[in-house]
PDBML (XML) file of the C-alpha atoms, coordinates in Angstrom:
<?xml version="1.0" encoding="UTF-8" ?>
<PDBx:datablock datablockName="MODEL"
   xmlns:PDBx="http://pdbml.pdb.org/schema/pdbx-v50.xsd"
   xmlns:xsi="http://www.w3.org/2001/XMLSchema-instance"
   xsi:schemaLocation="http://pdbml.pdb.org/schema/pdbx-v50.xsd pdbx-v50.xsd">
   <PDBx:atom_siteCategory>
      <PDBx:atom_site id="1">
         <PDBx:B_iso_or_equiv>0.00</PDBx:B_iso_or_equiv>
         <PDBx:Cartn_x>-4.991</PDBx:Cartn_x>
         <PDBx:Cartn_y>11.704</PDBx:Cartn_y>
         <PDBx:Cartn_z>17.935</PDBx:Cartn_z>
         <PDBx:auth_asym_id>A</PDBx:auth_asym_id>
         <PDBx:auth_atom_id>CA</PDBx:auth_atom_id>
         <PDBx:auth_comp_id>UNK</PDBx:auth_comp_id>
         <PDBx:auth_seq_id>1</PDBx:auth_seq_id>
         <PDBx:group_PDB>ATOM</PDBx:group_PDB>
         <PDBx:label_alt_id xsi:nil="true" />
         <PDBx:label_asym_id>A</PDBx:label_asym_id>
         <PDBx:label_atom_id>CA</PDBx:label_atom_id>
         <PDBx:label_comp_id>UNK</PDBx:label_comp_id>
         <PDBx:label_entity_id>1</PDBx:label_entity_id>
         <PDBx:label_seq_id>1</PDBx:label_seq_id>
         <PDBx:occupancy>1.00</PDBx:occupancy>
         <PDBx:pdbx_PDB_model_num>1</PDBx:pdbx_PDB_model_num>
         <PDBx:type_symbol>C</PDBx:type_symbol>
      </PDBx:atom_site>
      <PDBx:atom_site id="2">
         <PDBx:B_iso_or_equiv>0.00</PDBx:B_iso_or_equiv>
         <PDBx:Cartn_x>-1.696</PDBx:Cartn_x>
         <PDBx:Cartn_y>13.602</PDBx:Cartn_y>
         <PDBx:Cartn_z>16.304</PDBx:Cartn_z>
         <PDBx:auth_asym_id>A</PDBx:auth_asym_id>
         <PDBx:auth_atom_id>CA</PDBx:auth_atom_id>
         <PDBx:auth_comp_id>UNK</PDBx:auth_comp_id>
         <PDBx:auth_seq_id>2</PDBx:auth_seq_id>
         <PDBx:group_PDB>ATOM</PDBx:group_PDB>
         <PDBx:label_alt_id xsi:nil="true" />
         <PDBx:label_asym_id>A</PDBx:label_asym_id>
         <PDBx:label_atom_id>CA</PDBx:label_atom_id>
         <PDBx:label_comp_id>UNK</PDBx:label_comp_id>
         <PDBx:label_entity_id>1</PDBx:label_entity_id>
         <PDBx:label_seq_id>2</PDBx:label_seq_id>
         <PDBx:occupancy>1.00</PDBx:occupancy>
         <PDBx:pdbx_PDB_model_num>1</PDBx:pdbx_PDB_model_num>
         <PDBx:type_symbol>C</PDBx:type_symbol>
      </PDBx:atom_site>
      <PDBx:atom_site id="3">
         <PDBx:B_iso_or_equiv>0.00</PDBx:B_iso_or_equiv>
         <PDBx:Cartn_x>0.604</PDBx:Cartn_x>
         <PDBx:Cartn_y>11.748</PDBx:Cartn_y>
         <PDBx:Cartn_z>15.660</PDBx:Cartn_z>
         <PDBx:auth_asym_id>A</PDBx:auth_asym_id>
         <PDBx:auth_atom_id>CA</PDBx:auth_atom_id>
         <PDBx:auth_comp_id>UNK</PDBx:auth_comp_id>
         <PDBx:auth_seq_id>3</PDBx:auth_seq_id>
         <PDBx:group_PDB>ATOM</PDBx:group_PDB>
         <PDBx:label_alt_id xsi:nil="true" />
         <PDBx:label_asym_id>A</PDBx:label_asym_id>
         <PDBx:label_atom_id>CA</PDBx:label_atom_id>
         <PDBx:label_comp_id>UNK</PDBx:label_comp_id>
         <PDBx:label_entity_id>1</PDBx:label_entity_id>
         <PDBx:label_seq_id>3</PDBx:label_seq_id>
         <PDBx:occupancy>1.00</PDBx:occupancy>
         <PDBx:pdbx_PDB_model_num>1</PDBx:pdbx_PDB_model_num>
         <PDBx:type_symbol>C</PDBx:type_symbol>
      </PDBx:atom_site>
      <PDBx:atom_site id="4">
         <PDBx:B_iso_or_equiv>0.00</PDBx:B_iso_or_equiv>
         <PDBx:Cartn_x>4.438</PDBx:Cartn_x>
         <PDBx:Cartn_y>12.227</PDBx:Cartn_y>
         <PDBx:Cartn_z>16.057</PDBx:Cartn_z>
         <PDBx:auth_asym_id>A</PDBx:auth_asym_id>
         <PDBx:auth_atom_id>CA</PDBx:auth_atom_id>
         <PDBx:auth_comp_id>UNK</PDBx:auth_comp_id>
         <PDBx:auth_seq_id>4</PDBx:auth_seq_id>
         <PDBx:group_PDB>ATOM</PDBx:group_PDB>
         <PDBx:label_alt_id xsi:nil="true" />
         <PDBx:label_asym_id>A</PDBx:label_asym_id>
         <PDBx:label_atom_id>CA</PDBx:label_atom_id>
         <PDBx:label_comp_id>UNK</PDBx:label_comp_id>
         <PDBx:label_entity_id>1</PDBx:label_entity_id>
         <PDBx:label_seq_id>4</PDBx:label_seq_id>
         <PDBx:occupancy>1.00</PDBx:occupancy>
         <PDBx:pdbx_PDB_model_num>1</PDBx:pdbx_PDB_model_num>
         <PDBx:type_symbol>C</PDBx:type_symbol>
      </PDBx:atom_site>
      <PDBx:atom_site id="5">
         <PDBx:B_iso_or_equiv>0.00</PDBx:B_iso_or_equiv>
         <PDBx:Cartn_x>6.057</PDBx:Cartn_x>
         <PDBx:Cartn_y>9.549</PDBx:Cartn_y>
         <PDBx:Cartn_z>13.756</PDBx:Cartn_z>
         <PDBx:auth_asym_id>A</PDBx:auth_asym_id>
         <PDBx:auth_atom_id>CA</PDBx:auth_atom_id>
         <PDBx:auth_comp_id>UNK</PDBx:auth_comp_id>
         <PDBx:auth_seq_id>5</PDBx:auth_seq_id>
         <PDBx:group_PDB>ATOM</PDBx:group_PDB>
         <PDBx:label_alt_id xsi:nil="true" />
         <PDBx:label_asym_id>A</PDBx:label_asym_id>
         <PDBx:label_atom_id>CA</PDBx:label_atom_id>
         <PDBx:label_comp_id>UNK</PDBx:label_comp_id>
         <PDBx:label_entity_id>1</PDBx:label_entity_id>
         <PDBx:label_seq_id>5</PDBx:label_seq_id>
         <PDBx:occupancy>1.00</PDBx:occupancy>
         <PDBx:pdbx_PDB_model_num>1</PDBx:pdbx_PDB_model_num>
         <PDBx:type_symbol>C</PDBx:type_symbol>
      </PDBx:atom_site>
      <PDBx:atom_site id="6">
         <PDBx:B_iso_or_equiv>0.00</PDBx:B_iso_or_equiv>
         <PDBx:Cartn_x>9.724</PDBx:Cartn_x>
         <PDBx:Cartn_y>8.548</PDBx:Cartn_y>
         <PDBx:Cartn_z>14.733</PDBx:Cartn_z>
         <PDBx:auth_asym_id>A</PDBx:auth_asym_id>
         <PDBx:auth_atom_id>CA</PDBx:auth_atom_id>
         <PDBx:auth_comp_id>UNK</PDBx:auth_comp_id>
         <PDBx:auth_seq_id>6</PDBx:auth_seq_id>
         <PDBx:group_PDB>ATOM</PDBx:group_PDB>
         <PDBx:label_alt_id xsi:nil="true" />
         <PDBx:label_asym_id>A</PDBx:label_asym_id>
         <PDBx:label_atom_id>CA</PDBx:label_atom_id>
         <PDBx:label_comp_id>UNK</PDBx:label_comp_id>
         <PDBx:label_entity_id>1</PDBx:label_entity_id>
         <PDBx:label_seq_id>6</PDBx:label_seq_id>
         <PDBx:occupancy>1.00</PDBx:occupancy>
         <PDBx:pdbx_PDB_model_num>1</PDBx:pdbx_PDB_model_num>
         <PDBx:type_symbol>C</PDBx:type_symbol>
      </PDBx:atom_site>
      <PDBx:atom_site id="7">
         <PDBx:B_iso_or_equiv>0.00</PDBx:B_iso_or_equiv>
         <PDBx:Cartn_x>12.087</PDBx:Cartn_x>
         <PDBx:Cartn_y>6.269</PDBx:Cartn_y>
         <PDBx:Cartn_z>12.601</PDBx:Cartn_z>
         <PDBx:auth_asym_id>A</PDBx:auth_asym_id>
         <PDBx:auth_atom_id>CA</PDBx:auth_atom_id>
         <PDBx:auth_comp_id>UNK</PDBx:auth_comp_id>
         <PDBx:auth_seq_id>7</PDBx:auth_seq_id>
         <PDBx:group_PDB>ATOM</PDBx:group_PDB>
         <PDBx:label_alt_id xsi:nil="true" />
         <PDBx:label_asym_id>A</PDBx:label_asym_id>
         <PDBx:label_atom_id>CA</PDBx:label_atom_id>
         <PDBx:label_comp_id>UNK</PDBx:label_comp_id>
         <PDBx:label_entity_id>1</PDBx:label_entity_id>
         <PDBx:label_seq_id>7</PDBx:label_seq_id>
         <PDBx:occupancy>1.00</PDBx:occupancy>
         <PDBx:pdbx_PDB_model_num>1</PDBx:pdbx_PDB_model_num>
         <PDBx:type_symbol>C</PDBx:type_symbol>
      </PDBx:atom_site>
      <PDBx:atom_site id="8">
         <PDBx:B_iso_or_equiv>0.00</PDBx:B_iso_or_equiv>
         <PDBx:Cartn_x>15.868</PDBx:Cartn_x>
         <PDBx:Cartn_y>6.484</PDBx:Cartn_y>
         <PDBx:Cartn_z>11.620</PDBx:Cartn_z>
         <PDBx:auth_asym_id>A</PDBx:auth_asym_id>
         <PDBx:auth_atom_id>CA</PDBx:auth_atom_id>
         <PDBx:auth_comp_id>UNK</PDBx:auth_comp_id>
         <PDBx:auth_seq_id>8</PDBx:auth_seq_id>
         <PDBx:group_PDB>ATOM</PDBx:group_PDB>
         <PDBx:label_alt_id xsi:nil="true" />
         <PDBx:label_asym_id>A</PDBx:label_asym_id>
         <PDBx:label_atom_id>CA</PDBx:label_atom_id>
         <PDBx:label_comp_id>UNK</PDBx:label_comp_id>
         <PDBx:label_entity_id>1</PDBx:label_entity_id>
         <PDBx:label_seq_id>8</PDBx:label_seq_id>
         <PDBx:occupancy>1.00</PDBx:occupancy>
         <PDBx:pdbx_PDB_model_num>1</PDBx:pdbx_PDB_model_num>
         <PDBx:type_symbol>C</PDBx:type_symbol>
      </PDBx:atom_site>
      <PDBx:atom_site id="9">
         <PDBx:B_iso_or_equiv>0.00</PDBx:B_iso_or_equiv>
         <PDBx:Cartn_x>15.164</PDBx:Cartn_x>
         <PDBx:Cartn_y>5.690</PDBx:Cartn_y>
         <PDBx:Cartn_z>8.110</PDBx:Cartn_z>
         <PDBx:auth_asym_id>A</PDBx:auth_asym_id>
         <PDBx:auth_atom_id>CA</PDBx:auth_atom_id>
         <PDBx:auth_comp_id>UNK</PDBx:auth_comp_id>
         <PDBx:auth_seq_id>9</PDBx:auth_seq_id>
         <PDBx:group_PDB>ATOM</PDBx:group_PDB>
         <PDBx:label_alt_id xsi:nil="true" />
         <PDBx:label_asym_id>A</PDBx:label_asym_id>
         <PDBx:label_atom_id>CA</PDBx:label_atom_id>
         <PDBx:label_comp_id>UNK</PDBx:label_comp_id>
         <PDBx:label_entity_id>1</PDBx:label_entity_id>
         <PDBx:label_seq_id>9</PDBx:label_seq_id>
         <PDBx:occupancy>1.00</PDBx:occupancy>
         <PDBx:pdbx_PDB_model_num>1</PDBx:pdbx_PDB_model_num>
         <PDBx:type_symbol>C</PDBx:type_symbol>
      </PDBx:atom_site>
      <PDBx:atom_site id="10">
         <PDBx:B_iso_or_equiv>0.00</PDBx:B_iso_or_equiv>
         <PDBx:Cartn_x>14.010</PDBx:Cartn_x>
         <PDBx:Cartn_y>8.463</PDBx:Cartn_y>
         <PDBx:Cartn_z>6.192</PDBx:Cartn_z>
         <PDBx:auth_asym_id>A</PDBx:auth_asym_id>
         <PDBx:auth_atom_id>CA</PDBx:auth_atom_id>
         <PDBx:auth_comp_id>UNK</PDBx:auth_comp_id>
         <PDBx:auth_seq_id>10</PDBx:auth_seq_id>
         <PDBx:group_PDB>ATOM</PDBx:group_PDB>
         <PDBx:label_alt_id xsi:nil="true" />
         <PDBx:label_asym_id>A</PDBx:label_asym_id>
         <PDBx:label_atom_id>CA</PDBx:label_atom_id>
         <PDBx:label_comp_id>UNK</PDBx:label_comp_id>
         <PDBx:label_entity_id>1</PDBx:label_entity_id>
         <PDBx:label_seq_id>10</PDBx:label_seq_id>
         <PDBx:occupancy>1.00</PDBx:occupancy>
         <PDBx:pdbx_PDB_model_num>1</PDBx:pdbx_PDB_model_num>
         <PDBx:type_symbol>C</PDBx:type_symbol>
      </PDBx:atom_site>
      <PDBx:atom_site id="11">
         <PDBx:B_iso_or_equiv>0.00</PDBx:B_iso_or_equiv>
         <PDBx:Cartn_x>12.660</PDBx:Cartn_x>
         <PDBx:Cartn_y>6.878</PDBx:Cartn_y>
         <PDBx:Cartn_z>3.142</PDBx:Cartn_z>
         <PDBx:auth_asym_id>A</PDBx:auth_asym_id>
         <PDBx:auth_atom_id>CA</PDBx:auth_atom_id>
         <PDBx:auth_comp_id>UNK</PDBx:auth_comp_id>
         <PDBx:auth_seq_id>11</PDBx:auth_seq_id>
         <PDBx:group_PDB>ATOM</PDBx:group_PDB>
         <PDBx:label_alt_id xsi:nil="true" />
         <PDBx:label_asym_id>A</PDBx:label_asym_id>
         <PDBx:label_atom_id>CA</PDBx:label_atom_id>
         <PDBx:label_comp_id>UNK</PDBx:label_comp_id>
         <PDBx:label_entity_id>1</PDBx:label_entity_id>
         <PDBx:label_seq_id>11</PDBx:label_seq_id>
         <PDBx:occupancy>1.00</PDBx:occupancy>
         <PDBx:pdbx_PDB_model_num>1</PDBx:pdbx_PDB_model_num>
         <PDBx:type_symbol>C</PDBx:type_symbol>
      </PDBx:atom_site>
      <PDBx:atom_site id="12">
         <PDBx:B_iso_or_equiv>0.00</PDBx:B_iso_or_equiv>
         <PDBx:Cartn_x>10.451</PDBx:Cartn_x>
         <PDBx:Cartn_y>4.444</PDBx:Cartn_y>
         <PDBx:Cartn_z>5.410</PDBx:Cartn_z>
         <PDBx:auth_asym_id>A</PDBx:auth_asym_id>
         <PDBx:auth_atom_id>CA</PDBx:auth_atom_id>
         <PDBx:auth_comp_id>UNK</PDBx:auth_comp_id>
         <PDBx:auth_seq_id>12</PDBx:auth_seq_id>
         <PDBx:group_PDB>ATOM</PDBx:group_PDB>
         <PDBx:label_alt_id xsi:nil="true" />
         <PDBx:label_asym_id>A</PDBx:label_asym_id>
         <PDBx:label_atom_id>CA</PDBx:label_atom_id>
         <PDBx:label_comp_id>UNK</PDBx:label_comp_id>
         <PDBx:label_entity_id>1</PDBx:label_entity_id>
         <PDBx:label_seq_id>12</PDBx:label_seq_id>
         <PDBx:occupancy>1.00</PDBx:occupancy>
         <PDBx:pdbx_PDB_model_num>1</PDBx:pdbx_PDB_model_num>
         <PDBx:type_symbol>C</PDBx:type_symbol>
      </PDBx:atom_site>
      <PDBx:atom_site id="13">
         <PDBx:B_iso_or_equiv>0.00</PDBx:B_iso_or_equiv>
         <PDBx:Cartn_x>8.984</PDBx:Cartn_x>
         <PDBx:Cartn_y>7.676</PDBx:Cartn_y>
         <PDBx:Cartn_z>6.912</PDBx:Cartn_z>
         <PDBx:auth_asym_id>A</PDBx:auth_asym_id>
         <PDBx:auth_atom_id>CA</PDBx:auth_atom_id>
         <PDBx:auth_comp_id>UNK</PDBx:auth_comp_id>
         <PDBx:auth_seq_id>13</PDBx:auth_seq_id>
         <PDBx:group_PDB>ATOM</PDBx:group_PDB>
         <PDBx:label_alt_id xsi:nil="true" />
         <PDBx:label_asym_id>A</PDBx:label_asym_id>
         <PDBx:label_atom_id>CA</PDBx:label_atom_id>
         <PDBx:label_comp_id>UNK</PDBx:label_comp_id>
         <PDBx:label_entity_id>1</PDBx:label_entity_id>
         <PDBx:label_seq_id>13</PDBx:label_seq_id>
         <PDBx:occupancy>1.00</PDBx:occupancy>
         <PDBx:pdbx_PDB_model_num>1</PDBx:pdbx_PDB_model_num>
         <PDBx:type_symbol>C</PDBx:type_symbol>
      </PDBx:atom_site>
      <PDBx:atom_site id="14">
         <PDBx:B_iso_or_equiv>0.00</PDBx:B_iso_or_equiv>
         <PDBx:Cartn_x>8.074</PDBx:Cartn_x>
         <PDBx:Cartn_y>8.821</PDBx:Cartn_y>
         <PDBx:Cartn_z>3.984</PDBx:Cartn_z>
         <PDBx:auth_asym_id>A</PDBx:auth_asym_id>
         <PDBx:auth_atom_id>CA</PDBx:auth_atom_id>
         <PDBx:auth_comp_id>UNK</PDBx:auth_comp_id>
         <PDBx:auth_seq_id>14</PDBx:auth_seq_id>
         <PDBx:group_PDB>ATOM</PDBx:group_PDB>
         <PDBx:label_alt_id xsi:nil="true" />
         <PDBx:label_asym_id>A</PDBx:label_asym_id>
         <PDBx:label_atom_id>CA</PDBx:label_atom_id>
         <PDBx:label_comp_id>UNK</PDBx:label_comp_id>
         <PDBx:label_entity_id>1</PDBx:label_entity_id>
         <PDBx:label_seq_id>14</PDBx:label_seq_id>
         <PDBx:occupancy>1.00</PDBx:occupancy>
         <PDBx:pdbx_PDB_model_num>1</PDBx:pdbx_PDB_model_num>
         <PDBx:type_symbol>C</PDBx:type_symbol>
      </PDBx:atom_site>
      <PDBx:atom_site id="15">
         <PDBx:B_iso_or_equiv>0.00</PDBx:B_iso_or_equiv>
         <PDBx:Cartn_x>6.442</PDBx:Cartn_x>
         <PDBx:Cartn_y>5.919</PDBx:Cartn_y>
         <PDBx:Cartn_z>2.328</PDBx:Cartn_z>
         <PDBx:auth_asym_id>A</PDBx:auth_asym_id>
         <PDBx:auth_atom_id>CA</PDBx:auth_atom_id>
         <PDBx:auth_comp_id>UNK</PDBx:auth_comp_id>
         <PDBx:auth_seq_id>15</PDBx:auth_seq_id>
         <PDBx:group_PDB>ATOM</PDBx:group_PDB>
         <PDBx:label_alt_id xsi:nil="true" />
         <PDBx:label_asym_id>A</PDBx:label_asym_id>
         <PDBx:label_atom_id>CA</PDBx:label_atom_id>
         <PDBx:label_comp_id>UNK</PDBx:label_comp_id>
         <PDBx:label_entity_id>1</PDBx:label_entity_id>
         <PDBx:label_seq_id>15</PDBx:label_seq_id>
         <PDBx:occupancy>1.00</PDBx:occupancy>
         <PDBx:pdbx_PDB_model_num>1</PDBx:pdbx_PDB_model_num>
         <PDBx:type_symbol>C</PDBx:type_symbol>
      </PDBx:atom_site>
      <PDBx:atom_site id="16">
         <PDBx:B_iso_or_equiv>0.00</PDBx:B_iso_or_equiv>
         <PDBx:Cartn_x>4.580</PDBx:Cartn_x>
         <PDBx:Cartn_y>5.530</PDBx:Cartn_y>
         <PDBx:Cartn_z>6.316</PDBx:Cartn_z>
         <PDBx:auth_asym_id>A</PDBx:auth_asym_id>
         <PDBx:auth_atom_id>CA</PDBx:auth_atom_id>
         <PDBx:auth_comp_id>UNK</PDBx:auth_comp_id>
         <PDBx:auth_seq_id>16</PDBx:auth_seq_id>
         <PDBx:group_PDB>ATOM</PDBx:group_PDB>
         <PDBx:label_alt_id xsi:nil="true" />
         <PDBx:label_asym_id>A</PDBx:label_asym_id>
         <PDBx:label_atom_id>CA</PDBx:label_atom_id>
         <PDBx:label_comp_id>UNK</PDBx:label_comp_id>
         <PDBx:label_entity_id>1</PDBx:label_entity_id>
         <PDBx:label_seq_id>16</PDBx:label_seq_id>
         <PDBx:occupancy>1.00</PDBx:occupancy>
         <PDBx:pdbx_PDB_model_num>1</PDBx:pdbx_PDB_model_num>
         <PDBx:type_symbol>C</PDBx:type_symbol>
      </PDBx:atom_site>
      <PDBx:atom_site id="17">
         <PDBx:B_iso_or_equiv>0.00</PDBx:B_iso_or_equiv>
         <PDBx:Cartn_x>3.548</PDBx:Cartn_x>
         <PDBx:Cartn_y>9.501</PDBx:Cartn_y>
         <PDBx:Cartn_z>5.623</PDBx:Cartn_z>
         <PDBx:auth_asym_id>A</PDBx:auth_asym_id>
         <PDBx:auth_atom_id>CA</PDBx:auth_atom_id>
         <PDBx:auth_comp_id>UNK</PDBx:auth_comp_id>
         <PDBx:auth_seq_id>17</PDBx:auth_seq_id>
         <PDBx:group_PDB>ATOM</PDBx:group_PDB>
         <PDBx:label_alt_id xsi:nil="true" />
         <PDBx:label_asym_id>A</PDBx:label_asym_id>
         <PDBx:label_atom_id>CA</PDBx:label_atom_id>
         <PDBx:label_comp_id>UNK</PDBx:label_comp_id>
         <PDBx:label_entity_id>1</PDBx:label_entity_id>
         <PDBx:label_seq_id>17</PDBx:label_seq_id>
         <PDBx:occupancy>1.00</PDBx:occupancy>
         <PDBx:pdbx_PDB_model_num>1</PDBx:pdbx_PDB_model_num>
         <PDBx:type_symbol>C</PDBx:type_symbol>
      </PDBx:atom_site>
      <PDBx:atom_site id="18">
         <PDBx:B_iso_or_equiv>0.00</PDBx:B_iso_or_equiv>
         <PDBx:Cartn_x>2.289</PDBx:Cartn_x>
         <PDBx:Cartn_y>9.104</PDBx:Cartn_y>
         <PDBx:Cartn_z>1.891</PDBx:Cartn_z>
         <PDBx:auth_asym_id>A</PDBx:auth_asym_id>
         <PDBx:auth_atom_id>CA</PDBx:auth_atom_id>
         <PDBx:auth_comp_id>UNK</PDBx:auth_comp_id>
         <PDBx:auth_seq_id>18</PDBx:auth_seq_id>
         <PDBx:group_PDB>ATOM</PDBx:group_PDB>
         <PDBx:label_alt_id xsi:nil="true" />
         <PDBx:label_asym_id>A</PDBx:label_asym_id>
         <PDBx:label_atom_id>CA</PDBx:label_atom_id>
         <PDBx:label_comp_id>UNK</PDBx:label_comp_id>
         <PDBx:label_entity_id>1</PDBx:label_entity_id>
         <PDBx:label_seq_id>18</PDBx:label_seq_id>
         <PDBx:occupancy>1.00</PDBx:occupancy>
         <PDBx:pdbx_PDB_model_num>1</PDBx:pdbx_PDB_model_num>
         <PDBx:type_symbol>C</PDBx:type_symbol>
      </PDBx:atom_site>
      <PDBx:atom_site id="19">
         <PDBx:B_iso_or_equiv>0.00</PDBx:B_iso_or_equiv>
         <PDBx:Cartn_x>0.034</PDBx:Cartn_x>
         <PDBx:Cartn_y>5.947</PDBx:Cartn_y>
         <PDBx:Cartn_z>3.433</PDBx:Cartn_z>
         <PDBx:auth_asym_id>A</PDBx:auth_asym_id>
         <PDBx:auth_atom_id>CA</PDBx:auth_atom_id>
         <PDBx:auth_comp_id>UNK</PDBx:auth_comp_id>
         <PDBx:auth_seq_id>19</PDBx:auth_seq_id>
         <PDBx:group_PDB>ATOM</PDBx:group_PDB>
         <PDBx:label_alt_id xsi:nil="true" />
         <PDBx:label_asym_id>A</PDBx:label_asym_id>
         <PDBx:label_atom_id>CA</PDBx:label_atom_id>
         <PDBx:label_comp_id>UNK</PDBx:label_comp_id>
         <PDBx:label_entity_id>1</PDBx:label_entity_id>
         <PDBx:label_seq_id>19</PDBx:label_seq_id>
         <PDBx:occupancy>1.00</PDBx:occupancy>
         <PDBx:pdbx_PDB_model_num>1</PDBx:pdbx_PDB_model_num>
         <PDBx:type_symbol>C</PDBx:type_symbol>
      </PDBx:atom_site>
      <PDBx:atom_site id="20">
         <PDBx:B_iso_or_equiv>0.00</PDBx:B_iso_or_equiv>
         <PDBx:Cartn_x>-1.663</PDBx:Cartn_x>
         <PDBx:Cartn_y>8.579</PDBx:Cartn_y>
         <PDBx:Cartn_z>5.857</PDBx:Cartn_z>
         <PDBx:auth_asym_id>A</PDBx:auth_asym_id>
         <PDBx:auth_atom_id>CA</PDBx:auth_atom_id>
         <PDBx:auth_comp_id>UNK</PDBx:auth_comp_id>
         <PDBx:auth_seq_id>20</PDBx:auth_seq_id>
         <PDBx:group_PDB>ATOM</PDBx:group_PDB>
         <PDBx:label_alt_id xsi:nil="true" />
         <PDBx:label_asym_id>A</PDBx:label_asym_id>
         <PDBx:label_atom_id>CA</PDBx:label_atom_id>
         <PDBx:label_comp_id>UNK</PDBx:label_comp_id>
         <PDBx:label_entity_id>1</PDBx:label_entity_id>
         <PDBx:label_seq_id>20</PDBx:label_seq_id>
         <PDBx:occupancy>1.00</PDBx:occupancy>
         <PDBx:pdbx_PDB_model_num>1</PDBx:pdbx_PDB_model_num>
         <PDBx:type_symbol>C</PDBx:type_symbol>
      </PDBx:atom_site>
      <PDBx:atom_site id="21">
         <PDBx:B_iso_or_equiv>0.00</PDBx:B_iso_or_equiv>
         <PDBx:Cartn_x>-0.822</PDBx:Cartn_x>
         <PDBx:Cartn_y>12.035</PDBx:Cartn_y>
         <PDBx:Cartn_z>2.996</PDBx:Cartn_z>
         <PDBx:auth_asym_id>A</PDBx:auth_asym_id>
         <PDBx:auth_atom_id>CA</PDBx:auth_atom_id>
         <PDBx:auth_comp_id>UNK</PDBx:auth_comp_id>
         <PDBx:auth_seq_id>21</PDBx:auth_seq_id>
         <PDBx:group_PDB>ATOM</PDBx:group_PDB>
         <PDBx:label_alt_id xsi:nil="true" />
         <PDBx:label_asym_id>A</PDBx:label_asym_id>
         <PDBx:label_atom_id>CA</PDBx:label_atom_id>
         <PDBx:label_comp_id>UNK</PDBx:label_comp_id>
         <PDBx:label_entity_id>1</PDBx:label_entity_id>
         <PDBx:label_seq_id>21</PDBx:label_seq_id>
         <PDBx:occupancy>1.00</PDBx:occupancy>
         <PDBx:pdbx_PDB_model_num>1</PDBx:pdbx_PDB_model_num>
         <PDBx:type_symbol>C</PDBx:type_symbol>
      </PDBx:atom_site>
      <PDBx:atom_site id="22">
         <PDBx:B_iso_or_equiv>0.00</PDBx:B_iso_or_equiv>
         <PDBx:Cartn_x>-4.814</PDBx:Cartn_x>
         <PDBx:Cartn_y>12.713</PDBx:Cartn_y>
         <PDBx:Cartn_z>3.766</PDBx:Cartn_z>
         <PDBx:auth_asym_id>A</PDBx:auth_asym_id>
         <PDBx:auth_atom_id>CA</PDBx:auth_atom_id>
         <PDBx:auth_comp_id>UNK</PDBx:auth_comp_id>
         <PDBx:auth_seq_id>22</PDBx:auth_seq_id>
         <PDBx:group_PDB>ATOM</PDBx:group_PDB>
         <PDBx:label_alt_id xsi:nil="true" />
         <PDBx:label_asym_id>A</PDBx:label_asym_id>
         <PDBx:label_atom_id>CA</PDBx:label_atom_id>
         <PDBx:label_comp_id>UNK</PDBx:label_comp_id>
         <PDBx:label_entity_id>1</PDBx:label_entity_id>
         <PDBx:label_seq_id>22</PDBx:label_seq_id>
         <PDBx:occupancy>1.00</PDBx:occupancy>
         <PDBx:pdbx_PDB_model_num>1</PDBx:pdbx_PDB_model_num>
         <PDBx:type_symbol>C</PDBx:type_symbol>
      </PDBx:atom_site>
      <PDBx:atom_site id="23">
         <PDBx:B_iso_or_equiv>0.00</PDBx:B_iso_or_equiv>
         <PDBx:Cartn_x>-3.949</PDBx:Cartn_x>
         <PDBx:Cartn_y>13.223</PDBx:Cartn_y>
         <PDBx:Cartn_z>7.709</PDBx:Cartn_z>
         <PDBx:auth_asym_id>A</PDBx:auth_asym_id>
         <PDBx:auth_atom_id>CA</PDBx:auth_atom_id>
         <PDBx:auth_comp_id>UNK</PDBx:auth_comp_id>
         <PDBx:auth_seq_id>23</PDBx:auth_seq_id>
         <PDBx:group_PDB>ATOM</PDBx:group_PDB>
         <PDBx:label_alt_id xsi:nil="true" />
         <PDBx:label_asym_id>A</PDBx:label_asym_id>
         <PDBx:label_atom_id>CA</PDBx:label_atom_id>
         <PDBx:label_comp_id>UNK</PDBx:label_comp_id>
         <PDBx:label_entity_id>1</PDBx:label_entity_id>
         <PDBx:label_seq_id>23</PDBx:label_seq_id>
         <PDBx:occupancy>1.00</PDBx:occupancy>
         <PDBx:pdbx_PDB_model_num>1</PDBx:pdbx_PDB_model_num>
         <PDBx:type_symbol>C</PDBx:type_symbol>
      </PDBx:atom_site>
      <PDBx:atom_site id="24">
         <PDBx:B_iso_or_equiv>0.00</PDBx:B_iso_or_equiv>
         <PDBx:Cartn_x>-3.311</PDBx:Cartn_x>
         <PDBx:Cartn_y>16.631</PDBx:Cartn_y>
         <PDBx:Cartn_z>8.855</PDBx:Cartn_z>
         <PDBx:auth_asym_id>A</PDBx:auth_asym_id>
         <PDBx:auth_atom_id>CA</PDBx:auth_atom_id>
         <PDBx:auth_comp_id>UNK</PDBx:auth_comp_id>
         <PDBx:auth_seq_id>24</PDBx:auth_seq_id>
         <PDBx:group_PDB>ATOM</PDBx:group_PDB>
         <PDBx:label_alt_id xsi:nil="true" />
         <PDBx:label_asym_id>A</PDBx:label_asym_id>
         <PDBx:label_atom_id>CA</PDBx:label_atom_id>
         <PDBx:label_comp_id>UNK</PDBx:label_comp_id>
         <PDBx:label_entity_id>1</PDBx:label_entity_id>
         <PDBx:label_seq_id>24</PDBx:label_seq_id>
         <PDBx:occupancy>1.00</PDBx:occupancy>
         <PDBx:pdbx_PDB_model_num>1</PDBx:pdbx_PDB_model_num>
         <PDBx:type_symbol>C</PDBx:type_symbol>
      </PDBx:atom_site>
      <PDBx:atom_site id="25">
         <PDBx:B_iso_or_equiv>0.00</PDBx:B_iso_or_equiv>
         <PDBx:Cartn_x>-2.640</PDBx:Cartn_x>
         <PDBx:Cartn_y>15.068</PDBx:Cartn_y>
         <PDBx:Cartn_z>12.608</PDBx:Cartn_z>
         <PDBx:auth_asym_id>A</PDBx:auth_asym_id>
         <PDBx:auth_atom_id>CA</PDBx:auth_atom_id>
         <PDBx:auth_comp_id>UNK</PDBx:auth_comp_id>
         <PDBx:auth_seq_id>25</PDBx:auth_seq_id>
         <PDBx:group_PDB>ATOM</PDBx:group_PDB>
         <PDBx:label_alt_id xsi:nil="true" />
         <PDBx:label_asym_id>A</PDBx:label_asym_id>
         <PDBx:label_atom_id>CA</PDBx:label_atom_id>
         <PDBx:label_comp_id>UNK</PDBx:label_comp_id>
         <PDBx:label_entity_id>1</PDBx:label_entity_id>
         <PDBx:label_seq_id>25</PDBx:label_seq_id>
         <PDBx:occupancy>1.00</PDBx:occupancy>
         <PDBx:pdbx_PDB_model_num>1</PDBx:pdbx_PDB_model_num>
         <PDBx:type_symbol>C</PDBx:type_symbol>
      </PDBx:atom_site>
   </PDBx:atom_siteCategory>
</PDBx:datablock>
C-alpha cells in the first residue's frame, strides 16, 4: 500500500523514511 507518513518531528521522519529509502510507495 502507499504510504502517507505523518509526524511533527521532522528529523524522526526522516530517519522513519531512510528505514524504508528502497520504497517508492
Amino acid at each position: 500500500s502507499p504510504v502517507l507518513a505523518v509526524a511533527r518531528d521532522a528529523s524522526r521522519l526522516q530517519r522513519l523514511a531512510a528505514m524504508h529509502a528502497d520504497e517508492p510507495g
